[in-house]
N, C-alpha and C. Protein backbone atom coordinates (compact mmCIF):
# COMPACT_ATOMS: atom_id res chain seq x y z
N UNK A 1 -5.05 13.74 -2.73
CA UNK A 1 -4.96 13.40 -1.32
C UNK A 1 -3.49 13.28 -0.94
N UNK A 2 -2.86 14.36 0.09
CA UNK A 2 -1.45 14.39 0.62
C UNK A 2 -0.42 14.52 -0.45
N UNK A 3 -1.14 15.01 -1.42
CA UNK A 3 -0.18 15.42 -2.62
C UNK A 3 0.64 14.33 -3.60
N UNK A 4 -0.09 13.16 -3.54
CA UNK A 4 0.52 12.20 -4.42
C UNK A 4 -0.19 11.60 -5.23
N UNK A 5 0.64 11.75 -6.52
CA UNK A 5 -0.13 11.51 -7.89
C UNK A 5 -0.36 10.41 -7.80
N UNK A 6 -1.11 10.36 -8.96
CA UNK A 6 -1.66 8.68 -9.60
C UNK A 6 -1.08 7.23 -9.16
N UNK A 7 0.28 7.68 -10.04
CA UNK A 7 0.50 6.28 -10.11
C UNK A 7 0.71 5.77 -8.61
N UNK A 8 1.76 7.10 -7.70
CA UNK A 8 2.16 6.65 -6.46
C UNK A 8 1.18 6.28 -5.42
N UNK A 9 -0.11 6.43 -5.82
CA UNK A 9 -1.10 6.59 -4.71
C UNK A 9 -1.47 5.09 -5.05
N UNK A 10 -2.00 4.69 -6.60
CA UNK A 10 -2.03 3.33 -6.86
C UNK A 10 -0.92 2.46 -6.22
N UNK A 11 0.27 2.27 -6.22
CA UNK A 11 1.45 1.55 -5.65
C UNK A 11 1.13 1.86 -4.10
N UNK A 12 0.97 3.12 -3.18
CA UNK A 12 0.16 2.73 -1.89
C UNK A 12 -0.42 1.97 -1.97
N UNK A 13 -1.88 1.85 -2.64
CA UNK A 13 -3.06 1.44 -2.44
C UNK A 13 -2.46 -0.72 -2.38
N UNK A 14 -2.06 -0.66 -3.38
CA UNK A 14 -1.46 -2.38 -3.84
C UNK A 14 -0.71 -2.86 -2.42
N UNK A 15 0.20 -1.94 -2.22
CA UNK A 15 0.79 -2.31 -0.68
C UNK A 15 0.03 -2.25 0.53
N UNK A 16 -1.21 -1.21 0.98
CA UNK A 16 -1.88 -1.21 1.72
C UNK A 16 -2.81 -2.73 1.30
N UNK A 17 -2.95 -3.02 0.28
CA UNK A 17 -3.89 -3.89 0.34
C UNK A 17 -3.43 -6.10 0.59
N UNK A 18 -2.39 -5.56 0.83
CA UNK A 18 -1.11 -6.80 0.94
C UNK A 18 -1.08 -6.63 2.19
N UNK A 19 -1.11 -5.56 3.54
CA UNK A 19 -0.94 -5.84 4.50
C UNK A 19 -2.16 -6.51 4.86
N UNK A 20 -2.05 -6.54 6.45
CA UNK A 20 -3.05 -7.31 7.18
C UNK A 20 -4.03 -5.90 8.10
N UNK A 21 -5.34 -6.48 7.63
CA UNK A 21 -6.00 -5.38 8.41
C UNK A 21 -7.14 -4.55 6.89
N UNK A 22 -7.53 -3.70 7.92
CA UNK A 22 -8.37 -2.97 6.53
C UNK A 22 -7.39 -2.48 5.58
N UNK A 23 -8.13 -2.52 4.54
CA UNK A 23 -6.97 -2.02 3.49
C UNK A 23 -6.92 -0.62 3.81
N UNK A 24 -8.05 0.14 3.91
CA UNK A 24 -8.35 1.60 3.84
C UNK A 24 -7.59 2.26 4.90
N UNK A 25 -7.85 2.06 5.84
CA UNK A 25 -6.70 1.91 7.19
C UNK A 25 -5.41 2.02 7.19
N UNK A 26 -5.08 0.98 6.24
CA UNK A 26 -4.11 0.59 5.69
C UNK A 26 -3.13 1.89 5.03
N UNK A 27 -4.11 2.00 3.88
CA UNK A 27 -4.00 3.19 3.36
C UNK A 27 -3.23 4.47 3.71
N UNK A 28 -4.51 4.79 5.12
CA UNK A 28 -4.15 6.49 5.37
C UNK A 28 -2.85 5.97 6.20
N UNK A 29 -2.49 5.28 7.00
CA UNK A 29 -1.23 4.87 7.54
C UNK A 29 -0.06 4.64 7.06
N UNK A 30 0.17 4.71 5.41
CA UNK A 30 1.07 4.10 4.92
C UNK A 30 1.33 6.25 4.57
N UNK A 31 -0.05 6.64 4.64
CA UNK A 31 0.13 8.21 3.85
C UNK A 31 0.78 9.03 5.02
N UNK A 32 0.23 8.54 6.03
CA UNK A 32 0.61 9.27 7.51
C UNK A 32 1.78 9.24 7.35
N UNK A 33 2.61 8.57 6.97
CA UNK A 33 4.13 7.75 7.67
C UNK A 33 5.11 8.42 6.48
N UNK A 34 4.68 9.10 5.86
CA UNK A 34 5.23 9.70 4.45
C UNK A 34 6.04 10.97 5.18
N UNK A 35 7.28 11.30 5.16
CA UNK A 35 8.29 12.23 5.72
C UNK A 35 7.41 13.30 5.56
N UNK A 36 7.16 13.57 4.32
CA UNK A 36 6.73 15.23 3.74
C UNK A 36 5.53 15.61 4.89
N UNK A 37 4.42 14.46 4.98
CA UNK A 37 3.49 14.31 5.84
C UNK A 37 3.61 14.49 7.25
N UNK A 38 4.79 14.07 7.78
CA UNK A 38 5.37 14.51 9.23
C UNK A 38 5.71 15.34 9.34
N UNK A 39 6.56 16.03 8.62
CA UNK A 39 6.76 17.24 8.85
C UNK A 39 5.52 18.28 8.69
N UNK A 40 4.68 18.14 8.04
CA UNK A 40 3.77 19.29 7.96
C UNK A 40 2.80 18.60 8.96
N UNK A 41 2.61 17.59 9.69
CA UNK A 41 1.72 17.17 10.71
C UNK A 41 2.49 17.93 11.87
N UNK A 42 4.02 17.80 11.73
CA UNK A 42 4.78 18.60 13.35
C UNK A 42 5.07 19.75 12.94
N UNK A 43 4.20 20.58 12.34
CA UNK A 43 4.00 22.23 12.12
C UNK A 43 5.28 22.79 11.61
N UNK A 44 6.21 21.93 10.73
CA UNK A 44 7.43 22.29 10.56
C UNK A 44 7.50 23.17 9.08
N UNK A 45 6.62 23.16 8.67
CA UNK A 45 5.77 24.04 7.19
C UNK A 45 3.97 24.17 7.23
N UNK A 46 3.47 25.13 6.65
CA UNK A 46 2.08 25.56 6.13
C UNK A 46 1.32 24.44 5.83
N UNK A 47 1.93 23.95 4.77
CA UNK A 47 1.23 22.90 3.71
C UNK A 47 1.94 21.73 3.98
N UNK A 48 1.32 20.62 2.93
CA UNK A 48 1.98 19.46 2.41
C UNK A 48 3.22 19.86 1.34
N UNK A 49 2.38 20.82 0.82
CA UNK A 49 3.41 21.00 -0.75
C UNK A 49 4.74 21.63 -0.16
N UNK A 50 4.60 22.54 1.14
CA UNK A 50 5.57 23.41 1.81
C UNK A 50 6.59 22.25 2.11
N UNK A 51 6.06 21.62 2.75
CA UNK A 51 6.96 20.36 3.80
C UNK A 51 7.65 19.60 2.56
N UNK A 52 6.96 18.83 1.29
CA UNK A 52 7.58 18.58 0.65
C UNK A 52 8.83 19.33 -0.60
N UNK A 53 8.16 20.25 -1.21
CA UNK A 53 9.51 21.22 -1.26
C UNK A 53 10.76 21.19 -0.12
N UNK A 54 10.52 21.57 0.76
CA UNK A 54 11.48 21.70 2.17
C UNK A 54 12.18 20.39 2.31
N UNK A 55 11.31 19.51 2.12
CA UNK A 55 12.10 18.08 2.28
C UNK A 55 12.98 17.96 1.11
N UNK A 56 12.55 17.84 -0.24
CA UNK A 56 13.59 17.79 -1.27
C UNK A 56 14.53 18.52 -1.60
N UNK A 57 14.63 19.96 -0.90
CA UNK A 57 15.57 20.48 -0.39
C UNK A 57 16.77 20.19 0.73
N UNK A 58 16.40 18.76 1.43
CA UNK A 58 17.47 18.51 2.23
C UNK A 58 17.27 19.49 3.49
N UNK A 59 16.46 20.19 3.53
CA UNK A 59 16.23 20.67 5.33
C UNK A 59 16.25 19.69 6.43
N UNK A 60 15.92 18.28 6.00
CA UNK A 60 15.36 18.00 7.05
C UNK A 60 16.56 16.53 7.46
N UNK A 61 16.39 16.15 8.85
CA UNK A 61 17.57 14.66 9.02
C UNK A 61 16.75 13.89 9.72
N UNK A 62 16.50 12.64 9.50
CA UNK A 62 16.11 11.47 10.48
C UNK A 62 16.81 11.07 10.48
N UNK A 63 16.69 10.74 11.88
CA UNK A 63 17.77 10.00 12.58
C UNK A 63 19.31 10.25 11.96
N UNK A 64 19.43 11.97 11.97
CA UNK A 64 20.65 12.49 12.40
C UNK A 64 21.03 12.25 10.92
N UNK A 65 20.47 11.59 9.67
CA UNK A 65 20.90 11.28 8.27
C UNK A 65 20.20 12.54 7.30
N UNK A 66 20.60 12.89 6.53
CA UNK A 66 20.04 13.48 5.52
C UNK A 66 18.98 12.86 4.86
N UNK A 67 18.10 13.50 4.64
CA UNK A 67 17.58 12.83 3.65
C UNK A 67 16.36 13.60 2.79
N UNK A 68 16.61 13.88 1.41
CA UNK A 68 15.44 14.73 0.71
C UNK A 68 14.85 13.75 -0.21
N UNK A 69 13.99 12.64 0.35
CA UNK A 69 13.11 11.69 0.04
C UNK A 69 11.42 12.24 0.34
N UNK A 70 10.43 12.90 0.08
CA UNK A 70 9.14 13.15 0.54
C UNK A 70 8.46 11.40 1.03
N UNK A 71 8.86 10.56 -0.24
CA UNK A 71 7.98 9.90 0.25
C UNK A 71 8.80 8.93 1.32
N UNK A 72 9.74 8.77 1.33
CA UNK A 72 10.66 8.10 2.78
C UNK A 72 9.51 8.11 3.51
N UNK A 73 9.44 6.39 4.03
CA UNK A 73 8.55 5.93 4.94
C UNK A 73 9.36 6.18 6.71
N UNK A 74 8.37 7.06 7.52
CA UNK A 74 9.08 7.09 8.87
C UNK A 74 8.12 5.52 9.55
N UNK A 75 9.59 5.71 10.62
CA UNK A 75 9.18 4.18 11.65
C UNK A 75 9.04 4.69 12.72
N UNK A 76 8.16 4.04 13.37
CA UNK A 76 8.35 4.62 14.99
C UNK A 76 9.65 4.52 15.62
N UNK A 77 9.97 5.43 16.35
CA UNK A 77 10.85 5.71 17.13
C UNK A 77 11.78 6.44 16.29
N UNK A 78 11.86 7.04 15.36
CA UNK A 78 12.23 7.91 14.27
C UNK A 78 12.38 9.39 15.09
N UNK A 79 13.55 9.93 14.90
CA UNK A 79 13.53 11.66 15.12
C UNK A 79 13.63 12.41 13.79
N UNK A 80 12.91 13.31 13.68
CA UNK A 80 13.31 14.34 12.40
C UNK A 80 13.29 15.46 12.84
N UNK A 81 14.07 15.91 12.27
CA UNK A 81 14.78 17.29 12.97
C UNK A 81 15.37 18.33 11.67
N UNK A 82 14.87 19.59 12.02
CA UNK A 82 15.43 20.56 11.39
C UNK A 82 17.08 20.57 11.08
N UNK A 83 17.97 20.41 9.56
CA UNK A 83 19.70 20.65 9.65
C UNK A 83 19.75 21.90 10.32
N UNK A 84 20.52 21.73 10.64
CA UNK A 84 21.36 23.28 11.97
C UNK A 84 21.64 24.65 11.07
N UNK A 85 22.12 24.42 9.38
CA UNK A 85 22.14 25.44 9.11
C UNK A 85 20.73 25.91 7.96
N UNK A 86 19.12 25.11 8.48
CA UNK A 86 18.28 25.48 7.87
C UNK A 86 17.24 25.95 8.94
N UNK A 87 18.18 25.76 10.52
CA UNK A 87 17.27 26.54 11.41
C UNK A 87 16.50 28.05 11.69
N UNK A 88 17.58 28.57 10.57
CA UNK A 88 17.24 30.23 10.20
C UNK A 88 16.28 30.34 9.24
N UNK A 89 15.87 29.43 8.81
CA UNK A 89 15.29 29.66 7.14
C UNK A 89 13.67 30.70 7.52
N UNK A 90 13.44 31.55 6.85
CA UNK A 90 11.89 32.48 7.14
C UNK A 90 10.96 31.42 7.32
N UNK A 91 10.58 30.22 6.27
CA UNK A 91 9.66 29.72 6.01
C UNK A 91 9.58 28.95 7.88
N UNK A 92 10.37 28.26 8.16
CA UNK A 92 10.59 27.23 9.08
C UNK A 92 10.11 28.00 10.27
N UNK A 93 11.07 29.67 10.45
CA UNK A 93 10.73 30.13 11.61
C UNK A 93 9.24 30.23 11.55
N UNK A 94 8.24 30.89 10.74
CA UNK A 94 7.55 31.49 11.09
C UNK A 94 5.89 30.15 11.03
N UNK A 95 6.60 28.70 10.38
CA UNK A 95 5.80 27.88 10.66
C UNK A 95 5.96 27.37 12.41
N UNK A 96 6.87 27.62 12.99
CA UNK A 96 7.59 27.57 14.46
C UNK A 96 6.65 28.07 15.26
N UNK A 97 6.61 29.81 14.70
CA UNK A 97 5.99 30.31 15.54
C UNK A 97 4.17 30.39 15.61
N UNK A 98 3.74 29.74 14.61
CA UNK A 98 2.35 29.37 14.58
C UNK A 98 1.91 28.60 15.75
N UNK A 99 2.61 27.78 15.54
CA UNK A 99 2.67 26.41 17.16
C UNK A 99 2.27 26.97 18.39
N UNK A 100 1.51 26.75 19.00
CA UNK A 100 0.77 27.56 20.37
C UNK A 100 0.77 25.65 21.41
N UNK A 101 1.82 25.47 21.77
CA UNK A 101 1.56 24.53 23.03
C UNK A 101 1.65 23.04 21.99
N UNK A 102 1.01 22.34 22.38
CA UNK A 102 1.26 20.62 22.08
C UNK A 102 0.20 20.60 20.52
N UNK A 103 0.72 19.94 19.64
CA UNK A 103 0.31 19.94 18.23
C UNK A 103 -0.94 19.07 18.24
N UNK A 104 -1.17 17.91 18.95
CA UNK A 104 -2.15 17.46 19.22
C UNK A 104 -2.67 16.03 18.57
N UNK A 105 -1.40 14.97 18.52
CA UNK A 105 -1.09 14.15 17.59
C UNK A 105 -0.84 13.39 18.35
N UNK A 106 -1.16 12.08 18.82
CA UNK A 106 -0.83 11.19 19.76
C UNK A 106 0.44 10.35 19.61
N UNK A 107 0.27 10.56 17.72
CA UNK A 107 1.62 9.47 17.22
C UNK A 107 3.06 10.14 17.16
N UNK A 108 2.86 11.48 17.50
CA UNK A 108 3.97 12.61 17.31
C UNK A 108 4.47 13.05 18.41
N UNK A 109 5.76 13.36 18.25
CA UNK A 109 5.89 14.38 19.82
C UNK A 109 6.60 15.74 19.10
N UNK A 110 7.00 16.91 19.56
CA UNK A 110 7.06 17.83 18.96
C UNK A 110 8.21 18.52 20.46
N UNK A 111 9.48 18.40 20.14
CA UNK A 111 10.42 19.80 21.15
C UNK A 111 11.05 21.05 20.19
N UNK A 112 9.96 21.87 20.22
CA UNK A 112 9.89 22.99 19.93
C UNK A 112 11.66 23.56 19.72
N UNK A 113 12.11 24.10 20.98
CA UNK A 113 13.56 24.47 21.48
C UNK A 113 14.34 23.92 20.72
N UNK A 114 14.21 22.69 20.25
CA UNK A 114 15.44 21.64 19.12
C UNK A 114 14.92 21.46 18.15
N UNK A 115 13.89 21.87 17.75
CA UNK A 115 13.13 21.71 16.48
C UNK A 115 13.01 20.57 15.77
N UNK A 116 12.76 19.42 16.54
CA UNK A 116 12.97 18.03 16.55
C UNK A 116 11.96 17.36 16.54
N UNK A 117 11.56 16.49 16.51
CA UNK A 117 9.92 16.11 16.27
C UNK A 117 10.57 14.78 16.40
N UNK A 118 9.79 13.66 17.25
CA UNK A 118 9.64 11.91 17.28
C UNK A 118 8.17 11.29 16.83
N UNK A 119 8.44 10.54 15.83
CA UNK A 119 7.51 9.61 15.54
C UNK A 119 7.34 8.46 16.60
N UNK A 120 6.45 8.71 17.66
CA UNK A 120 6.38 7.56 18.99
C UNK A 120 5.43 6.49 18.69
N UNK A 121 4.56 6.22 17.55
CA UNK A 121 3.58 5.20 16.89
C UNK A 121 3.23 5.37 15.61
N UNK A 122 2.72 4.11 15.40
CA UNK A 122 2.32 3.85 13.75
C UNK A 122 0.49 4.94 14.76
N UNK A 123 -0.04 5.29 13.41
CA UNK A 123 -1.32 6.41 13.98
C UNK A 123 -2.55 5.40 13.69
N UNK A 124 -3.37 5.18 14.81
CA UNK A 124 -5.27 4.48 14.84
C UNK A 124 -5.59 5.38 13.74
N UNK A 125 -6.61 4.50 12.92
CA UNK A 125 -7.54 5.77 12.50
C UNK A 125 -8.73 6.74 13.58
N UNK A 126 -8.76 6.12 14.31
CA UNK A 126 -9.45 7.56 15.13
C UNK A 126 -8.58 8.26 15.78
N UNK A 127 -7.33 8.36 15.54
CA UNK A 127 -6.88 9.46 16.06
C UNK A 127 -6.65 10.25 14.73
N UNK A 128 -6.42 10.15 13.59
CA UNK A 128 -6.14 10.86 12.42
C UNK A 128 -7.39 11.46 12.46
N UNK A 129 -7.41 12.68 12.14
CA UNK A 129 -8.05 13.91 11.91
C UNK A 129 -8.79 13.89 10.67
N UNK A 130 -9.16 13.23 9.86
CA UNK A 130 -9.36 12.80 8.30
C UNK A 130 -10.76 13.00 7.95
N UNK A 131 -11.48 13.85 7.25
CA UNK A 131 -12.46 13.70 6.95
C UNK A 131 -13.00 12.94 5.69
N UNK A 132 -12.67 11.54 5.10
CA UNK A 132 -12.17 10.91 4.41
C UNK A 132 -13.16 9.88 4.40
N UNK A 133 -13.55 9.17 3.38
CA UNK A 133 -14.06 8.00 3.73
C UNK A 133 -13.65 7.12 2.64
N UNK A 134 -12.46 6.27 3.40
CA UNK A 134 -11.75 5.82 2.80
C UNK A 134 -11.89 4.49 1.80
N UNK A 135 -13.38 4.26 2.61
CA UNK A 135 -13.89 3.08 1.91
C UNK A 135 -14.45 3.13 0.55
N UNK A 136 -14.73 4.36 0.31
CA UNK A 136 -14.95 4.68 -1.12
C UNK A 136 -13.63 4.57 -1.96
N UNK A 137 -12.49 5.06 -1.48
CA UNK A 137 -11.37 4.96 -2.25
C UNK A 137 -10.76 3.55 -2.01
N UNK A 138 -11.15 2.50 -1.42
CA UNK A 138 -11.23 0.93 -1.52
C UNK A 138 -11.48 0.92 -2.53
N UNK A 139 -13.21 0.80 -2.57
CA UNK A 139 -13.76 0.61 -3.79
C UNK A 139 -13.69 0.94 -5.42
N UNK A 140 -13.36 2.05 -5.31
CA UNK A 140 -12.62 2.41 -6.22
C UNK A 140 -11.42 1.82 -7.30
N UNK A 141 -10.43 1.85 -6.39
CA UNK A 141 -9.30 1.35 -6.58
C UNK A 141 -9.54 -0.52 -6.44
N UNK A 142 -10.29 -1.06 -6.10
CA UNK A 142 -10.67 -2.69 -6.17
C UNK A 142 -11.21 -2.87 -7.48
N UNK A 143 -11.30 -1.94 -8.55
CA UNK A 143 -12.22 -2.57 -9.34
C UNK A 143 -10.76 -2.99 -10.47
């Protein structure tokens, strides 16, 4: 799930379950908020695995900083944005040009032209797209 192994998904799970609120909830929110995950939520690569490659490559800047962290937690009000000299790259353009109008993400905003993307909220679970039932992976992981 979102491309993270074992152990890291366990160390989610321990922190999701320390906040306040459902843990499971908890969970996909802590996965949402994962750089590699934003970027491939703001159509900036194919995949997860795309976005994260791309990220540990240093393509990408929040808030105007470098940074090739996948799992770097974004905050709201966060910009990530394509570096200026990875705006040419094949992979980037042609995930660009997939994009047909507004991405469809309430917690995201997406300016195409600057290749810039804002994290404007932490994401509800009914707005995540997830066919998931996360309460099994509670359970799971509670024992």
């Amino acid at each position: 799930m979102y491309g993270v192994l074992e152990r890291q998904f366990r160390n989610y799970f321990k922190k999701a379950d320390k906040m306040k609120g459902e843990t499971g909830t908890n969970l996909l929110t802590l996965l949402e908020r994962r750089l590699d995950n934003v970027v491939y939520r703001l159509g900036f690569a194919s995949t997860r695995a795309q976005a994260r490659q791309m990220v540990s490559h240093a393509h990408f800047l929040v808030n105007n900083r470098k940074c090739n962290y996948p799992s770097a937690s974004i905050n709201p009000g966060d910009i990530v944005q394509v570096r200026d000299k990875s705006k040419k790259i094949d992979m980037i353009m042609e995930s660009m040009k997939r994009i047909k109008g507004d991405i469809g993400l309430p917690w995201l905003e997406l300016d195409k032209a600057k290749m810039t993307g804002t994290f404007l909220s932490i994401p509800d679970r009914e707005d995540m797209a997830l066919t998931v039932n996360e309460q099994l992976v509670v359970e799971l992981y509670s024992k």
